[in-house]
Protein backbone atom coordinates (compact mmCIF):
# COMPACT_ATOMS: atom_id res chain seq x y z
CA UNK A 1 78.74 -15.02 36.22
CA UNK A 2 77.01 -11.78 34.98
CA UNK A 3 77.86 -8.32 35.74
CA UNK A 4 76.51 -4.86 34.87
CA UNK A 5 78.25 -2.01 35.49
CA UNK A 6 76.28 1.82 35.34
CA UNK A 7 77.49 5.22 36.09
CA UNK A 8 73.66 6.96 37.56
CA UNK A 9 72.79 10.33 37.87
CA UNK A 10 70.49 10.07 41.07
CA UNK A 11 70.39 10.30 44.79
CA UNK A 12 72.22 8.02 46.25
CA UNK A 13 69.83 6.48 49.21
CA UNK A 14 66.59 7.02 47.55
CA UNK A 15 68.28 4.90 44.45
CA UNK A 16 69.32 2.08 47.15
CA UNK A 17 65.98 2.16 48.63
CA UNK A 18 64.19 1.43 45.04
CA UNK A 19 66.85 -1.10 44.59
CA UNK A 20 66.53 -3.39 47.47
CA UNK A 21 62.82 -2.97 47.38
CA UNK A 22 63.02 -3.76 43.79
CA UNK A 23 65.17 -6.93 44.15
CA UNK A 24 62.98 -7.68 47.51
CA UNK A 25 59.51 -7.29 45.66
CA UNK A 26 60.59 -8.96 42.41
CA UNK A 27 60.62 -12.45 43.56
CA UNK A 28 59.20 -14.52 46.24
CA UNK A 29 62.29 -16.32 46.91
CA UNK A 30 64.14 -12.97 47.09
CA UNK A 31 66.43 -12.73 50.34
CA UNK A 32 68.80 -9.99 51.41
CA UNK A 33 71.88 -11.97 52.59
CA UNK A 34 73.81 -8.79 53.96
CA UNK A 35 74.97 -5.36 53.66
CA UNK A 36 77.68 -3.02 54.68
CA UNK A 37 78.04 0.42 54.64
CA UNK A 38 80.60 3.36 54.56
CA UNK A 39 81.07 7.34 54.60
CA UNK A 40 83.95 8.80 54.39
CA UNK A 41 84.17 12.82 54.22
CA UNK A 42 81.66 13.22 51.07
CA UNK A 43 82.32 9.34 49.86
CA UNK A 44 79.71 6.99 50.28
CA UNK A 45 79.50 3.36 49.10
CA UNK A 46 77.16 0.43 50.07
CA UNK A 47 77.12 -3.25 49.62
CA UNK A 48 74.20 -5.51 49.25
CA UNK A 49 74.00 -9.19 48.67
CA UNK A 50 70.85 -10.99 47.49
CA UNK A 51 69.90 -14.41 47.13
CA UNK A 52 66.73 -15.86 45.27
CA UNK A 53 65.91 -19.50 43.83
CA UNK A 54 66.15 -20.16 40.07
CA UNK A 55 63.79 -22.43 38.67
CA UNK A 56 65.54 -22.57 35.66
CA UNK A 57 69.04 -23.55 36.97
CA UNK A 58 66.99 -25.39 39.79
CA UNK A 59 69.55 -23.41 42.58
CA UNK A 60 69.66 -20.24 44.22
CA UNK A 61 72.00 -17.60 43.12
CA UNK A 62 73.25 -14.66 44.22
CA UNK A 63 73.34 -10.94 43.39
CA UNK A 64 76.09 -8.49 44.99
CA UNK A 65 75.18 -4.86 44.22
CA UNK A 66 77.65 -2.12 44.95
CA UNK A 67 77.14 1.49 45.09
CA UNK A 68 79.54 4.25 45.69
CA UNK A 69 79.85 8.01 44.92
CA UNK A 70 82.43 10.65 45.72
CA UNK A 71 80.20 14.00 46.97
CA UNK A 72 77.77 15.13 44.69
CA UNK A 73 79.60 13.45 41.56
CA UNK A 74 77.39 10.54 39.63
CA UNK A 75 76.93 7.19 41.54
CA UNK A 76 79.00 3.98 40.28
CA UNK A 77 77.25 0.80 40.52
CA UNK A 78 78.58 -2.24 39.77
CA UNK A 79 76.22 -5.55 40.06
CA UNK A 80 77.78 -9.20 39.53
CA UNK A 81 75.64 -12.17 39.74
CA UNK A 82 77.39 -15.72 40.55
CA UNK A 83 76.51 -19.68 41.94
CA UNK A 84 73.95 -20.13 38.76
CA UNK A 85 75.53 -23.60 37.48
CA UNK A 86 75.00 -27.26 38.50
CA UNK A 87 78.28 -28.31 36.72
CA UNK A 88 81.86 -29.02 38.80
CA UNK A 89 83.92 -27.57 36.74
CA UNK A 90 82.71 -25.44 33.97
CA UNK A 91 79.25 -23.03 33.45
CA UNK A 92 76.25 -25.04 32.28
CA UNK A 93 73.75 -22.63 32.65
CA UNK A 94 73.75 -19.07 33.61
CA UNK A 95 69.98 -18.62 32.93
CA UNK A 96 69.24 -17.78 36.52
CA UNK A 97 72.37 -15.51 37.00
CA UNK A 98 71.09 -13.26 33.80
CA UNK A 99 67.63 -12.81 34.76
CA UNK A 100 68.23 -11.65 38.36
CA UNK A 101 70.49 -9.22 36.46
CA UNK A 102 68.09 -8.33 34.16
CA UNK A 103 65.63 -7.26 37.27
CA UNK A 104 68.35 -5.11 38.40
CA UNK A 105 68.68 -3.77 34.79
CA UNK A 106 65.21 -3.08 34.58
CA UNK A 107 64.68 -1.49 38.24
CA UNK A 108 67.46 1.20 36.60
């Protein structure tokens, strides 16, 4: 498992946009799983979940993206990649989890 974890200064939809369309475009085994959304007075926080084959773990893994932000105060996004081993019980290889991150990372 990898996670990143930014505070932005942005606006919030217009960043989501550029983030699933980054994720989406970066890879043609890319797949938006889900989503969810909330608002709450001036809060705002959405959910996405991607999916995309690694070649290099020879699986797919997943990328859950999180953003939230309270009004007009910065945007909190927290990213955590997972499923990127072939072994039972311990991480082999977490190749495939670190470079979807690194899209995400560079998208940013």
């Amino acid at each position: 498992m990898a996670k990143l974890e930014k505070t932005l200064s942005a606006d919030f939809y217009p960043l989501l946009r550029k983030i699933e369309n980054g994720i989406m475009n970066g890879s043609t085994t890319a797949s938006l799983e889900d989503s969810s959304d909330f608002e709450s007075g001036d809060a705002r926080c959405s959910v996405r979940v991607f999916e995309r084959y690694s070649l290099a773990g020879g699986n797919r893994v997943s990328l859950s993206i999180t953003l939230f932000q309270n009004g007009d105060g910065p945007i909190h996004l927290s990213a955590i990649t997972a499923g990127g081993s072939q072994a039972m019980f311990f991480k082999l290889n977490t190749f495939g989890e670190e470079a979807f991150l690194e899209k995400l990372s560079q998208l940013l």
